[in-house]
Protein backbone atom coordinates (compact mmCIF):
# COMPACT_ATOMS: atom_id res chain seq x y z
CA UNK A 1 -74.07 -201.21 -49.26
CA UNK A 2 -73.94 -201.34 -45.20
CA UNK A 3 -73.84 -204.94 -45.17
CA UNK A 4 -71.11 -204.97 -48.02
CA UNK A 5 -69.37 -203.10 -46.07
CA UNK A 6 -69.03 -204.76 -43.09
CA UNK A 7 -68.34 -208.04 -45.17
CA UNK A 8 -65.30 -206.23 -46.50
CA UNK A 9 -64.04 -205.35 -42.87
CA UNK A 10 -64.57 -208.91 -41.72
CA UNK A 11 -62.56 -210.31 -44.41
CA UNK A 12 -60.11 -207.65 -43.75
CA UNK A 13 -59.96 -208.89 -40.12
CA UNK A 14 -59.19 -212.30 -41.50
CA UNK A 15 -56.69 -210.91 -43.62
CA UNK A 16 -54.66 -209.31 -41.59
CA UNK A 17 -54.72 -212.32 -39.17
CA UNK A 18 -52.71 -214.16 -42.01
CA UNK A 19 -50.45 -211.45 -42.67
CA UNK A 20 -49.60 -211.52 -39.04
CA UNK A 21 -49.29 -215.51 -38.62
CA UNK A 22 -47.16 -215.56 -41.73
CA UNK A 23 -44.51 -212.44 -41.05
CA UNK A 24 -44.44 -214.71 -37.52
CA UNK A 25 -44.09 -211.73 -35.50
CA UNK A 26 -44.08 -211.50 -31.64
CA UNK A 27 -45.90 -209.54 -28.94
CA UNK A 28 -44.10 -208.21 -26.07
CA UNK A 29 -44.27 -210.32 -22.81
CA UNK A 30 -44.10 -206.91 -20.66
CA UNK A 31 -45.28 -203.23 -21.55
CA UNK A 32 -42.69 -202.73 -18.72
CA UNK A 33 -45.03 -200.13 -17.32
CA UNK A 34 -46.69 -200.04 -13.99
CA UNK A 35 -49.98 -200.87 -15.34
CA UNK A 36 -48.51 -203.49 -17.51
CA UNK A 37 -47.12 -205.14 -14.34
CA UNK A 38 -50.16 -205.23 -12.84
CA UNK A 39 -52.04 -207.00 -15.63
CA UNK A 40 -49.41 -208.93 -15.55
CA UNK A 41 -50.51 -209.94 -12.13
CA UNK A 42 -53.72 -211.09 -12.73
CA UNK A 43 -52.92 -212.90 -16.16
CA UNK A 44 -52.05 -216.65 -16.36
CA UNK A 45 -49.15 -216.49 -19.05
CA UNK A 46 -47.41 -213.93 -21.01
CA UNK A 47 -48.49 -213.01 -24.71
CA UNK A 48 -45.71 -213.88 -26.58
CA UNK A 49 -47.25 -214.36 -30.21
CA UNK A 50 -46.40 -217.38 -32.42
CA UNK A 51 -48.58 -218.82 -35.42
CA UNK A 52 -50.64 -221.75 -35.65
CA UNK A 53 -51.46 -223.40 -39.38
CA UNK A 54 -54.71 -224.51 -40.53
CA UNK A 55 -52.71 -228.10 -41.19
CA UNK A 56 -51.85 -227.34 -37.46
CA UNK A 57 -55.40 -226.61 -36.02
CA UNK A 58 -57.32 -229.30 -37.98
CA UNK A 59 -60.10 -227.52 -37.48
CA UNK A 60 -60.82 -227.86 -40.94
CA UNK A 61 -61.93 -231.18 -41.37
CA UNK A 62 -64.44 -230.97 -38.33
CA UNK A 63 -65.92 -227.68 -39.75
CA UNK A 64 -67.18 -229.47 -42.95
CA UNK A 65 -69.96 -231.31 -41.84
CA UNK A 66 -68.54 -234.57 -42.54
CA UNK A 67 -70.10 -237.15 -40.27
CA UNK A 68 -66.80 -238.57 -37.67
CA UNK A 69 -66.32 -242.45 -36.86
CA UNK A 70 -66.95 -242.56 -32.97
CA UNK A 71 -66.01 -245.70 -30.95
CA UNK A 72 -68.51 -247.18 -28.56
CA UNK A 73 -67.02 -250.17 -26.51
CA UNK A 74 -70.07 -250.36 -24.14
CA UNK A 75 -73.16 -252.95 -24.93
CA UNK A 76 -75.43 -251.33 -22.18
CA UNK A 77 -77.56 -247.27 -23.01
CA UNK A 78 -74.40 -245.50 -21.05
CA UNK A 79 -76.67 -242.33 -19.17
CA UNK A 80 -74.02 -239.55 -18.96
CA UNK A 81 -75.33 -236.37 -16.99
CA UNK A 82 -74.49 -232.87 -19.02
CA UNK A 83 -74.40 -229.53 -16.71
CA UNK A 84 -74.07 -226.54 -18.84
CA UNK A 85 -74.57 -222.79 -18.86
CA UNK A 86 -77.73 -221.57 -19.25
CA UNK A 87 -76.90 -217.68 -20.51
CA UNK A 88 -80.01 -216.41 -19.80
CA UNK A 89 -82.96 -217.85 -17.69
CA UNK A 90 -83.46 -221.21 -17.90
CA UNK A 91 -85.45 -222.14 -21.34
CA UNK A 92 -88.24 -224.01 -21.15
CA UNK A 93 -88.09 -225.93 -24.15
CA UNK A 94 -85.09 -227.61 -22.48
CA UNK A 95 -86.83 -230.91 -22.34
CA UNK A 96 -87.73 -231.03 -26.14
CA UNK A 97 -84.23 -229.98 -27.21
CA UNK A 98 -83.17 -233.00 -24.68
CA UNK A 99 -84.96 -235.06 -26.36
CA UNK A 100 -84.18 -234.35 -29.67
CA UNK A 101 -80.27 -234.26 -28.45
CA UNK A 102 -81.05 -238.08 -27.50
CA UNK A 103 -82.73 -239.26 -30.99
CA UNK A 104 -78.96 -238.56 -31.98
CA UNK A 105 -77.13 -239.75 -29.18
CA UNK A 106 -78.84 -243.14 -28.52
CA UNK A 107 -78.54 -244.47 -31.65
CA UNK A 108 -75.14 -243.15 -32.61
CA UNK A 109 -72.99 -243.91 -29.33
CA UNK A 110 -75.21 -245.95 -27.21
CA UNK A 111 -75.67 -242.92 -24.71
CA UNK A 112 -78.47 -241.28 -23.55
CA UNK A 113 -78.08 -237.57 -22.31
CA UNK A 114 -79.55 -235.69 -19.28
CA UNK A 115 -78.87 -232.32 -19.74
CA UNK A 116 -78.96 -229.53 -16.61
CA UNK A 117 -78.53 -225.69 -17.39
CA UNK A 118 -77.61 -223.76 -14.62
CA UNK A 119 -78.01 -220.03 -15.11
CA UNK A 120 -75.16 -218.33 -14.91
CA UNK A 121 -75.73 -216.49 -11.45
CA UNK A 122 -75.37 -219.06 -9.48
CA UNK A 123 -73.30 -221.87 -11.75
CA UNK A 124 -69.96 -221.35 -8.95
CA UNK A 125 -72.17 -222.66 -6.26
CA UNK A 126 -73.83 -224.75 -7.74
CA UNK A 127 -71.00 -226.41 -9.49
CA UNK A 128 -69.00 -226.27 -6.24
CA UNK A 129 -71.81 -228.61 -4.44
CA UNK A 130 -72.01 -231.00 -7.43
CA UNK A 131 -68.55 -231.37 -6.83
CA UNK A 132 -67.90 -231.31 -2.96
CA UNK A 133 -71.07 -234.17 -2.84
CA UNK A 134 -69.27 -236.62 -4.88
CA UNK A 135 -72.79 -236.01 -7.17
CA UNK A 136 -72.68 -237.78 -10.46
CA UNK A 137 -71.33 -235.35 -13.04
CA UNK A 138 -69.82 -236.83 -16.54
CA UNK A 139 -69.48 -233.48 -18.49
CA UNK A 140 -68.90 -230.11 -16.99
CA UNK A 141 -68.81 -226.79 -18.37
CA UNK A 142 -66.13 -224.69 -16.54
CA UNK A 143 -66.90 -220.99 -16.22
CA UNK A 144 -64.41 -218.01 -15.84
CA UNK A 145 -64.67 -217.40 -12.55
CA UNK A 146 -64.10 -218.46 -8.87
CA UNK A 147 -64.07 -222.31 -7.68
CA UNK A 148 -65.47 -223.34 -11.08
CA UNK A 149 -62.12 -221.87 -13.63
CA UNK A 150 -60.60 -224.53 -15.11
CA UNK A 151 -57.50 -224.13 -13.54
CA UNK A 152 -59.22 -223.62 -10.22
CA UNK A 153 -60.93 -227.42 -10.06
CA UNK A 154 -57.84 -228.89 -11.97
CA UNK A 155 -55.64 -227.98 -8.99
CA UNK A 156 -58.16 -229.36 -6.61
CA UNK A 157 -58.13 -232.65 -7.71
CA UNK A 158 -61.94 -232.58 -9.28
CA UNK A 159 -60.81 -233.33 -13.01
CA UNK A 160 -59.84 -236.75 -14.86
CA UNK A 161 -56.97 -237.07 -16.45
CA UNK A 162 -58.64 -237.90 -19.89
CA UNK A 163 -55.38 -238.43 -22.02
CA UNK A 164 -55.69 -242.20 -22.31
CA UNK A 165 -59.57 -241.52 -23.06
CA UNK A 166 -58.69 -238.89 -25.88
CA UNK A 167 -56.65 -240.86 -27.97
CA UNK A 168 -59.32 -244.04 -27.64
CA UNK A 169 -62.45 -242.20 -27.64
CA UNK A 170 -61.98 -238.31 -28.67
CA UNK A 171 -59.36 -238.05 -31.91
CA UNK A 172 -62.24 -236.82 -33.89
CA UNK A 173 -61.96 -233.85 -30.78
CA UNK A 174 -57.88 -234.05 -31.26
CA UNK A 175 -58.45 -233.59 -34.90
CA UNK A 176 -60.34 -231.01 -34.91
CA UNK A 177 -58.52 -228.60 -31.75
CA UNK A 178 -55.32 -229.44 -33.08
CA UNK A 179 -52.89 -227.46 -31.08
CA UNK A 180 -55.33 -225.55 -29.19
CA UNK A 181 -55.63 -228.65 -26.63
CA UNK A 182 -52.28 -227.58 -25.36
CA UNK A 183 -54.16 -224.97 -23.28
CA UNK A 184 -56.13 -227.83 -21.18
CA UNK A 185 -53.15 -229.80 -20.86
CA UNK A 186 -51.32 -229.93 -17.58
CA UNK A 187 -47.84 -231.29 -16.99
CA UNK A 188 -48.46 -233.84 -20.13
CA UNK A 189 -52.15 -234.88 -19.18
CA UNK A 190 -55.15 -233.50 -20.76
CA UNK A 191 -57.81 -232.32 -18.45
CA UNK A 192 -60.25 -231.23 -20.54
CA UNK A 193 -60.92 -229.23 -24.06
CA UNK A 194 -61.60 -225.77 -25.11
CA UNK A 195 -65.20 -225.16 -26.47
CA UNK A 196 -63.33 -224.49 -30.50
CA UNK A 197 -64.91 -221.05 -31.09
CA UNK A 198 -63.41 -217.72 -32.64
CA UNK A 199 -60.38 -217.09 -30.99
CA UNK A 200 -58.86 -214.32 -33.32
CA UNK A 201 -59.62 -211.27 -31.21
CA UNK A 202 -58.57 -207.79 -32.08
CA UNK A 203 -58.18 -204.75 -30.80
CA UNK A 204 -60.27 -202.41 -32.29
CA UNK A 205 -61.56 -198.35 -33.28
CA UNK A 206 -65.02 -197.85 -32.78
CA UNK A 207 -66.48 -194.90 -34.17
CA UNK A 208 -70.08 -193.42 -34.92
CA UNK A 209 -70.70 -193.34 -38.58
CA UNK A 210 -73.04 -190.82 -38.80
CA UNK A 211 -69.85 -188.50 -37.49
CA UNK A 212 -67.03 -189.66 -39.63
CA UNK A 213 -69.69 -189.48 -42.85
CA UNK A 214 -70.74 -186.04 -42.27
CA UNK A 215 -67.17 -184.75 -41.84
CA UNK A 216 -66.49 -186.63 -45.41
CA UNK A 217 -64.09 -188.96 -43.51
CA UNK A 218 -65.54 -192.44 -44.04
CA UNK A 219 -62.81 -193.97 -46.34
CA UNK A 220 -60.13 -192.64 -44.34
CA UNK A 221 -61.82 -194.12 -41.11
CA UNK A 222 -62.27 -197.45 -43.13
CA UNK A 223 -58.48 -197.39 -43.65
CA UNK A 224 -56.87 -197.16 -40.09
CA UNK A 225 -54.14 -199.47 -39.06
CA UNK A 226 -52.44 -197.38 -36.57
CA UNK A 227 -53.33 -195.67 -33.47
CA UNK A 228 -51.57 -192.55 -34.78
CA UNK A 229 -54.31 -193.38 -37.55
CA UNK A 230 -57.04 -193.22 -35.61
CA UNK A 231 -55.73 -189.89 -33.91
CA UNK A 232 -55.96 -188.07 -37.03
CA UNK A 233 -59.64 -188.64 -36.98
CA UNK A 234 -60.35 -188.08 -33.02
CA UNK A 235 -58.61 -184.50 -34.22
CA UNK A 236 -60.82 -184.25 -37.34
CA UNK A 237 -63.76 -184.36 -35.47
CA UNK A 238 -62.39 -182.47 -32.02
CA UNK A 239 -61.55 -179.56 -34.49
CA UNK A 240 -64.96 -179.82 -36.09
CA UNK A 241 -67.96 -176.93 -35.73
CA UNK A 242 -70.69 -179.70 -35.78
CA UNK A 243 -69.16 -182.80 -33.49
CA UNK A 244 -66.77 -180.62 -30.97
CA UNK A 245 -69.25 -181.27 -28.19
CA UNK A 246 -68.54 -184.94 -28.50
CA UNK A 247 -66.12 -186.73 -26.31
CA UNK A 248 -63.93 -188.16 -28.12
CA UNK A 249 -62.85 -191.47 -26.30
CA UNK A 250 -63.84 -193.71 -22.98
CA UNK A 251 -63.31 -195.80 -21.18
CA UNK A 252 -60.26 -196.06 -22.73
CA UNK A 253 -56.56 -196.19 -22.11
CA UNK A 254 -55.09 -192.78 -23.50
CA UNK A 255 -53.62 -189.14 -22.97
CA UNK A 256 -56.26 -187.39 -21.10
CA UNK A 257 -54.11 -183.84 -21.23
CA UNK A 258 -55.16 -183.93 -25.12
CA UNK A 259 -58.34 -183.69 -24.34
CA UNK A 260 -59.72 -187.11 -26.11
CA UNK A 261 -61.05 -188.46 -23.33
CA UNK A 262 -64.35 -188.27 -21.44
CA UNK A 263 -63.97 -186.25 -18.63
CA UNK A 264 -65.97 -188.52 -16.44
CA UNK A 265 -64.15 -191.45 -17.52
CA UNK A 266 -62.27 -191.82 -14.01
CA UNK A 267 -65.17 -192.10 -11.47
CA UNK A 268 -68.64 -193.15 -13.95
CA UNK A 269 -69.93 -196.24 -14.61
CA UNK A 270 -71.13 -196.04 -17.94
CA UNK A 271 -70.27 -198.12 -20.37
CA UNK A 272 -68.65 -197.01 -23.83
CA UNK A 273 -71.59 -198.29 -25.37
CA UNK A 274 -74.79 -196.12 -23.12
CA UNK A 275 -72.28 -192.83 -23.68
CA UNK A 276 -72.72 -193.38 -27.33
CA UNK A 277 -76.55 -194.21 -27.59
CA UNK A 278 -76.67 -190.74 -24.84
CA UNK A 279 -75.33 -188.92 -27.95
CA UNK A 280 -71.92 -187.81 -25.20
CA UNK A 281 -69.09 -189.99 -27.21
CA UNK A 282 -67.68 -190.56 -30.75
CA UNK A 283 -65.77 -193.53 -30.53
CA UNK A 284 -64.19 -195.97 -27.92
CA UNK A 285 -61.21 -198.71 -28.23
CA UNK A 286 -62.08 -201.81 -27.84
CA UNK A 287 -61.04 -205.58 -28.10
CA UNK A 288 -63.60 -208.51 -29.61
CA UNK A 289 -63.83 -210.43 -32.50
CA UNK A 290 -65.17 -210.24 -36.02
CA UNK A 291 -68.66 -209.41 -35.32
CA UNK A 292 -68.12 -206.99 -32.44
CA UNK A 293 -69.59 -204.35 -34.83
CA UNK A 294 -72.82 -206.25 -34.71
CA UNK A 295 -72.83 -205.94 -31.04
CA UNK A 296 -71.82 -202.68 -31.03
CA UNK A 297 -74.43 -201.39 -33.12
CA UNK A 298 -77.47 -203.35 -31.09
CA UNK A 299 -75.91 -202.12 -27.78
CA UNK A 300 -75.78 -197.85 -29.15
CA UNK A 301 -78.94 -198.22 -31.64
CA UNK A 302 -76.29 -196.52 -33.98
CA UNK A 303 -74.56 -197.50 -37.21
CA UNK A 304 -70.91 -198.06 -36.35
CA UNK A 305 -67.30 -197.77 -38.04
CA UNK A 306 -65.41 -200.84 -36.49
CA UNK A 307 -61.82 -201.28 -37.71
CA UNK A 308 -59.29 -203.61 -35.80
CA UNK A 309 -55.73 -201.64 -35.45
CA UNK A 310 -54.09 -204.88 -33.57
CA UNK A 311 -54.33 -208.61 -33.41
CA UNK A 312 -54.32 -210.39 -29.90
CA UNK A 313 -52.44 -213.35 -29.62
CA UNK A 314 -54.54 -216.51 -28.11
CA UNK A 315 -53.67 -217.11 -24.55
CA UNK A 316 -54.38 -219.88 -22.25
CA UNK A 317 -56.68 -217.80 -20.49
CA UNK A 318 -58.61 -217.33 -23.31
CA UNK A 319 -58.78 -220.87 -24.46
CA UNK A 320 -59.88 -222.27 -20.67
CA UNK A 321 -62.74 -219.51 -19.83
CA UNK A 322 -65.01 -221.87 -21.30
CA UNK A 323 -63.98 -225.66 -21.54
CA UNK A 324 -65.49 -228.96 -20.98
CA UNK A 325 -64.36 -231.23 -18.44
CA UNK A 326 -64.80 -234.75 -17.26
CA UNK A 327 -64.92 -234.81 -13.18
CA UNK A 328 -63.54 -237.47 -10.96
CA UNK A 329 -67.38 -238.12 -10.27
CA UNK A 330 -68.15 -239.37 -13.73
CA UNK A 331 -69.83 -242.84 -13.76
CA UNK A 332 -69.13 -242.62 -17.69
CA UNK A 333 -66.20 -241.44 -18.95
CA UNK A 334 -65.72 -243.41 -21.53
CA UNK A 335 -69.42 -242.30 -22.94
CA UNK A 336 -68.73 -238.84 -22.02
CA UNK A 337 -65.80 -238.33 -24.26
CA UNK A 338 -67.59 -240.04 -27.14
CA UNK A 339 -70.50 -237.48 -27.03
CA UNK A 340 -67.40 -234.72 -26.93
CA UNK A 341 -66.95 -236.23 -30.49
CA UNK A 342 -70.05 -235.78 -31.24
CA UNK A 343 -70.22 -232.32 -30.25
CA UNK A 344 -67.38 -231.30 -32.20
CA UNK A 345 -67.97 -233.09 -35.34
CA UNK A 346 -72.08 -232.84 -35.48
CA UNK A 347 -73.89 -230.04 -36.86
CA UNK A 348 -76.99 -230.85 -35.71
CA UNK A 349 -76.23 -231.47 -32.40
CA UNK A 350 -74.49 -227.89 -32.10
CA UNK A 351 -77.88 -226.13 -33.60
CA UNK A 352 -79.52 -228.42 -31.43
CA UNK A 353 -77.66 -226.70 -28.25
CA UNK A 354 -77.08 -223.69 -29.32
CA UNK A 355 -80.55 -222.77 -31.14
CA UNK A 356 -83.06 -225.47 -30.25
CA UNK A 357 -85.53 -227.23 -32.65
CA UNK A 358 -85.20 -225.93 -35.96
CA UNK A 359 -88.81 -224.30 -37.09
CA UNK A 360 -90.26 -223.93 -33.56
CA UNK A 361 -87.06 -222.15 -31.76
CA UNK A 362 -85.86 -220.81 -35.27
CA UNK A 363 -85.62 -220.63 -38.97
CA UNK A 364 -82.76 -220.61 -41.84
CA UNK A 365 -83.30 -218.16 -44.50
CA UNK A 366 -80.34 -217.58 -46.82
CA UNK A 367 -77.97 -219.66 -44.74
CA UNK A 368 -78.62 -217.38 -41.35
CA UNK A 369 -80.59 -218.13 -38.26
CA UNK A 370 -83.58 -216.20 -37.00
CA UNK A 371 -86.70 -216.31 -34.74
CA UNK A 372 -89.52 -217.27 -35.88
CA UNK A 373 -91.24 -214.27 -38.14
CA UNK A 374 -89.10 -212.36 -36.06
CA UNK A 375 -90.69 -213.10 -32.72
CA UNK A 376 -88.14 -213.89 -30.09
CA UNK A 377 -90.65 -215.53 -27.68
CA UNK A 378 -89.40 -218.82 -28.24
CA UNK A 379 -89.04 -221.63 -26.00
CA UNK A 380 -85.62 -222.29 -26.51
CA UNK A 381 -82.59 -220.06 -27.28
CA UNK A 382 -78.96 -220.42 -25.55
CA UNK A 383 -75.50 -219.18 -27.40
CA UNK A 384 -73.53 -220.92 -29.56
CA UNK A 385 -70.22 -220.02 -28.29
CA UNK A 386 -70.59 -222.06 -25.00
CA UNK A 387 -71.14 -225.66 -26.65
CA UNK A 388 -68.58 -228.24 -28.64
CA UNK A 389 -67.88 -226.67 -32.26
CA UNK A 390 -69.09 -222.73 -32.85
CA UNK A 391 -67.91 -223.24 -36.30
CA UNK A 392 -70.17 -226.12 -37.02
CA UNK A 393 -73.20 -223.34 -35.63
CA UNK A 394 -75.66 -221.87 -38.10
CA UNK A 395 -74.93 -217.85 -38.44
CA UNK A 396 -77.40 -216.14 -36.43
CA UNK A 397 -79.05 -213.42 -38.02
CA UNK A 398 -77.09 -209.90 -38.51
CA UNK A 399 -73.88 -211.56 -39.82
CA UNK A 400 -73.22 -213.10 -43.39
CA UNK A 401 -73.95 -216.46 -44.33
CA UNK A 402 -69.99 -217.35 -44.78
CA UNK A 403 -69.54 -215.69 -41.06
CA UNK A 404 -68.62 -219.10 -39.92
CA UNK A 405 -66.18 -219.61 -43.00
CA UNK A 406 -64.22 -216.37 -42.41
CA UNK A 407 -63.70 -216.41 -38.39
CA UNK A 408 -62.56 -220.46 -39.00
CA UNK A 409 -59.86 -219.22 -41.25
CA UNK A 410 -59.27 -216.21 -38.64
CA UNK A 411 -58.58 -218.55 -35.69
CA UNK A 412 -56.54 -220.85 -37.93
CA UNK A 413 -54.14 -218.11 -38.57
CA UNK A 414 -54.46 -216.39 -35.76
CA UNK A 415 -51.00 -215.64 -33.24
CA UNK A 416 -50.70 -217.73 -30.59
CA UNK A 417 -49.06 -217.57 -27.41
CA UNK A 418 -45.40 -219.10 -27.01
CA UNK A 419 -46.80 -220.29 -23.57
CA UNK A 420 -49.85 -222.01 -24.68
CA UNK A 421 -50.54 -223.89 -21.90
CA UNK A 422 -48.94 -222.19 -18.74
CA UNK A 423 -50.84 -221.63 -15.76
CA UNK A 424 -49.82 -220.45 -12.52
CA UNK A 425 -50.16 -222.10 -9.01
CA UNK A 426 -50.74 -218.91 -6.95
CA UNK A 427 -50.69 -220.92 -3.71
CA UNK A 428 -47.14 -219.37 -2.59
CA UNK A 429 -48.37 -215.45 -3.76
CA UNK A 430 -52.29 -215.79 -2.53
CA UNK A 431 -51.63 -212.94 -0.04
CA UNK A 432 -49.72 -210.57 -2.35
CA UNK A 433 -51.87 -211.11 -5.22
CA UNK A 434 -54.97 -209.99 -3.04
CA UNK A 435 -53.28 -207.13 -2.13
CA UNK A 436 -52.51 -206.11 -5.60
CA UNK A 437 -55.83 -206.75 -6.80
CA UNK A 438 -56.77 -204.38 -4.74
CA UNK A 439 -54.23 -201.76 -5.24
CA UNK A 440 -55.30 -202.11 -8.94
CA UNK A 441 -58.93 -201.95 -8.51
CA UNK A 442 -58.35 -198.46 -6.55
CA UNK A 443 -56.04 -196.73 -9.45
CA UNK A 444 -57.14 -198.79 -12.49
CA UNK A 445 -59.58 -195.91 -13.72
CA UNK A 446 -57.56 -193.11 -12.71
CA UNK A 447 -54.43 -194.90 -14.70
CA UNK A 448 -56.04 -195.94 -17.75
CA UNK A 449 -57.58 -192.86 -18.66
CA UNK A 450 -54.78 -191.00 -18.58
CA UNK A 451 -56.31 -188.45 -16.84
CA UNK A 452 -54.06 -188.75 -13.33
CA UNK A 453 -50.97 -186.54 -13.16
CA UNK A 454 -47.13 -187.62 -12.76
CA UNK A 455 -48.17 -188.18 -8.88
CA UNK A 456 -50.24 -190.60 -8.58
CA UNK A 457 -48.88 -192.83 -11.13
CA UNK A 458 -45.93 -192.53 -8.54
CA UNK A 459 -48.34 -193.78 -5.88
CA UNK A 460 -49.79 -196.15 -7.44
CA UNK A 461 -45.93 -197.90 -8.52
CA UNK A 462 -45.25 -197.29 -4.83
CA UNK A 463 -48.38 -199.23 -3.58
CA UNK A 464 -47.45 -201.90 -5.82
CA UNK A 465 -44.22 -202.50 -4.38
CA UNK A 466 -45.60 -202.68 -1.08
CA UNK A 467 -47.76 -205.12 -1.67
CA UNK A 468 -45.60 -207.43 -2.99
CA UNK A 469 -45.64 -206.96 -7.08
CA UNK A 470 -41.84 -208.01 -7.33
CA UNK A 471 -43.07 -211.47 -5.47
CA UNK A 472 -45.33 -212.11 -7.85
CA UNK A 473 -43.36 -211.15 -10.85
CA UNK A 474 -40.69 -213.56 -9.53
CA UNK A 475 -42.59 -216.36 -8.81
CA UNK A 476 -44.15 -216.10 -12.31
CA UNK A 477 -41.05 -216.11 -13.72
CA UNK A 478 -39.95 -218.89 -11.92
CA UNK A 479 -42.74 -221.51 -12.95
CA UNK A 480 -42.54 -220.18 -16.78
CA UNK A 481 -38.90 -221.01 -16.35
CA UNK A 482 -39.54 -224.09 -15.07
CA UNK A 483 -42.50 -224.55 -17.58
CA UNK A 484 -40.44 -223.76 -20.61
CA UNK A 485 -37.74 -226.21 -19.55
CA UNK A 486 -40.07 -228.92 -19.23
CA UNK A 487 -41.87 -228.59 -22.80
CA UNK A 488 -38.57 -228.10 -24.54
């Protein structure tokens, strides 16, 4: 019945995706709030939503399993060099899944692949020597953060432009990204491509089943779509005899003079997550995608109510956290962007990377993924959100066998930014958005809570202004004007 359950609410989320690409509606660009400002700040477009089709995506094709034409021009074993994120440490049945990778590779495109995993720790620096020694790099993962963002080595000259390279040697990649590559495309050049992954995001109610059952509230729980929804049951349980002892909300934005919200919520560091397994909180707001429940419920050790109340529209931020790229240091581009086709038109070479050697690393029972009897002492084991084609990924185990089916069909429909696309050169505002970064680190807890009076909201707006959060706002402004007029 659980697992029914959460079936239902994951084809909901899909649902209500649709509805929301089909009524077409839009997201504000500005809360017009202090805090929204801020954000604002740190963001790289607005959120204006718009809809993208499945015709539009053509996602839909790659996600069959149908094998792709590739075109190999080259008569010589092109060696293209891989570097990756390792999420964990680095596995040591790297080699084997190498060489499997390679039984593909070589006799499909004429390539042989050298794959490096850096663990995530140190992938900035290392990435930032590969680069600033010339050192022979033909595919890159980029990573959301510091000197190795997207944006951050495309404005320092370390990316090809691989337009020309695209249309001869990636369409199966065009066909399958659709209008998504608009978010690694820079002033009419493509610099790179999004790892195609769930993209429909949501914000969402989290709440402890075992409290909402015993108060006879499960249903109703099931059936929120508004905040002022999901108030009704924060005051069902405040009001209770059994659950009153429970905070009823944190880290989250909210009123804190209602008394929802953990008390502590301004100055701890726990996460949502440990204040729910330490029996102190109900429920928590939170944005992910369709199998955030999953993770909720291995983070708390609890069964949990997950219900999404609002649909995020996909951003160029989003898109470019993860994306692969073709530095200026390639020796073979040509090659590289070929095994890009590969990677998002393959099945097996997406288990390959994302799972390892099917029956040493892992098993398929009943069309999910899973260790080995269980045992998770296996040489290889990475992610499959950080290769070419999630949807082309096996289900691991603890979602259904059609997961992949139903968050496809999410991201299809899912709203997308008007400004799909639009970065910002912060060269002109690096001082003042330093500044504000810290002005926003100082109040962000105090703010979000809710639980700062009239006061210091008013000092944190003034400490804004001082440090330059109308300079920022206008040069935004001005390159989305600018940005807008050029893609008309």
């Amino acid at each position: 019945m659980k697992a029914q359950a959460k079936e239902r609410r994951a084809y909901r989320r899909a649902q209500s995706v649709q509805e929301s690409a089909a009524a077409d509606e839009s997201t504000p660009a500005d809360e017009g709030t202090a805090a929204g400002e801020s954000e604002a700040a740190g963001a790289d477009e607005s959120s204006d939503a718009g809809s993208t089709s499945s015709e539009e995506t053509g996602g839909a094709e790659a996600a069959d399993g149908s094998k792709a034409s590739y075109n190999v021009t080259w008569d010589d074993m092109a060696d293209v060099k891989m570097v990756l994120i390792a999420p964990g440490a680095i596995p040591p049945g790297l080699p084997e899944v190498e060489a499997a990778v390679n039984e593909l590779t070589e006799s499909q495109i004429n390539t042989h692949v050298t794959i490096e995993m850096l663990e995530m720790g140190n992938y900035i620096q290392q990435v930032s020597l590969k680069m600033s020694s010339n050192e022979q790099v033909d595919l890159l993962m980029t990573f959301p953060g510091g000197s190795a963002t997207f944006s951050a080595m495309q404005s320092q000259g370390q990316l090809m432009d691989i337009t020309d390279l695209m249309s001869e040697y990636g369409q199966p990649v065009l066909d399958t990204v659709g209008d998504y590559i608009k978010a690694t495309t820079i002033a009419g050049g493509i610099y790179g491509v999004l790892v195609y992954r769930n993209y429909a995001s949501y914000v969402n109610a989290l709440m402890r089943a075992d409290v909402v059952e015993s108060l006879g509230l499960t249903e109703q729980a099931q059936s929120i779509e508004t905040l002022a929804d999901f108030e009704e049951i924060l005051a069902a349980v405040k009001a209770s005899d059994e659950w009153s002892q429970l905070s009823l909300l944190a880290p989250a934005a909210g009123n804190g003079s209602i008394g929802y919200i953990y008390s502590d919520s301004a100055t701890s560091t726990e996460s949502a997550y440990d204040l729910i397994k330490g029996d102190k909180l109900f429920a928590t707001l939170i944005s992910g995608e369709l199998d955030i429940e999953s993770v909720a419920e291995g983070m708390t050790g609890m069964d949990m109510i997950c219900v999404p109340i609002m649909t995020l529209p996909v951003k160029t931020q989003t898109c470019t956290m993860f994306s692969w790229v073709v530095p200026q240091s390639s020796a073979y581009p040509e090659a590289a962007v070929t095994l890009l086709s590969m990677m998002y038109t393959d099945p097996e070479i997406n288990n390959l990377l994302a799972w390892g050697i099917e029956g040493r690393d892992y098993v398929v029972e009943d069309g999910v993924a899973n260790y080995p009897n269980g045992d998770s002492n296996v040489p290889y084991h990475s992610s499959d959100y950080i290769n070419g084609n999630q949807f082309l990924v096996t289900p691991w185990a603890g979602t259904s066998a059609d997961f992949r089916e139903l968050a496809l069909e999410a991201t299809k429909n899912a709203p997308v930014s008007a400004y799909l696309g639009f970065t910002v050169d912060t060269t002109a505002i690096t001082n003042e958005m330093s500044a504000v970064t810290n002005v926003v680190a100082e109040f962000s807890k105090q703010i979000n809570t809710g639980l700062a009076d009239e006061s210091v909201l008013d000092d944190y707006r003034a400490k804004l202004e001082t440090s330059g959060i109308q300079k920022i706002i206008d040069e935004y402004q001005r390159q989305l004007d600018a940005w807008i007029e050029a893609n008309k």
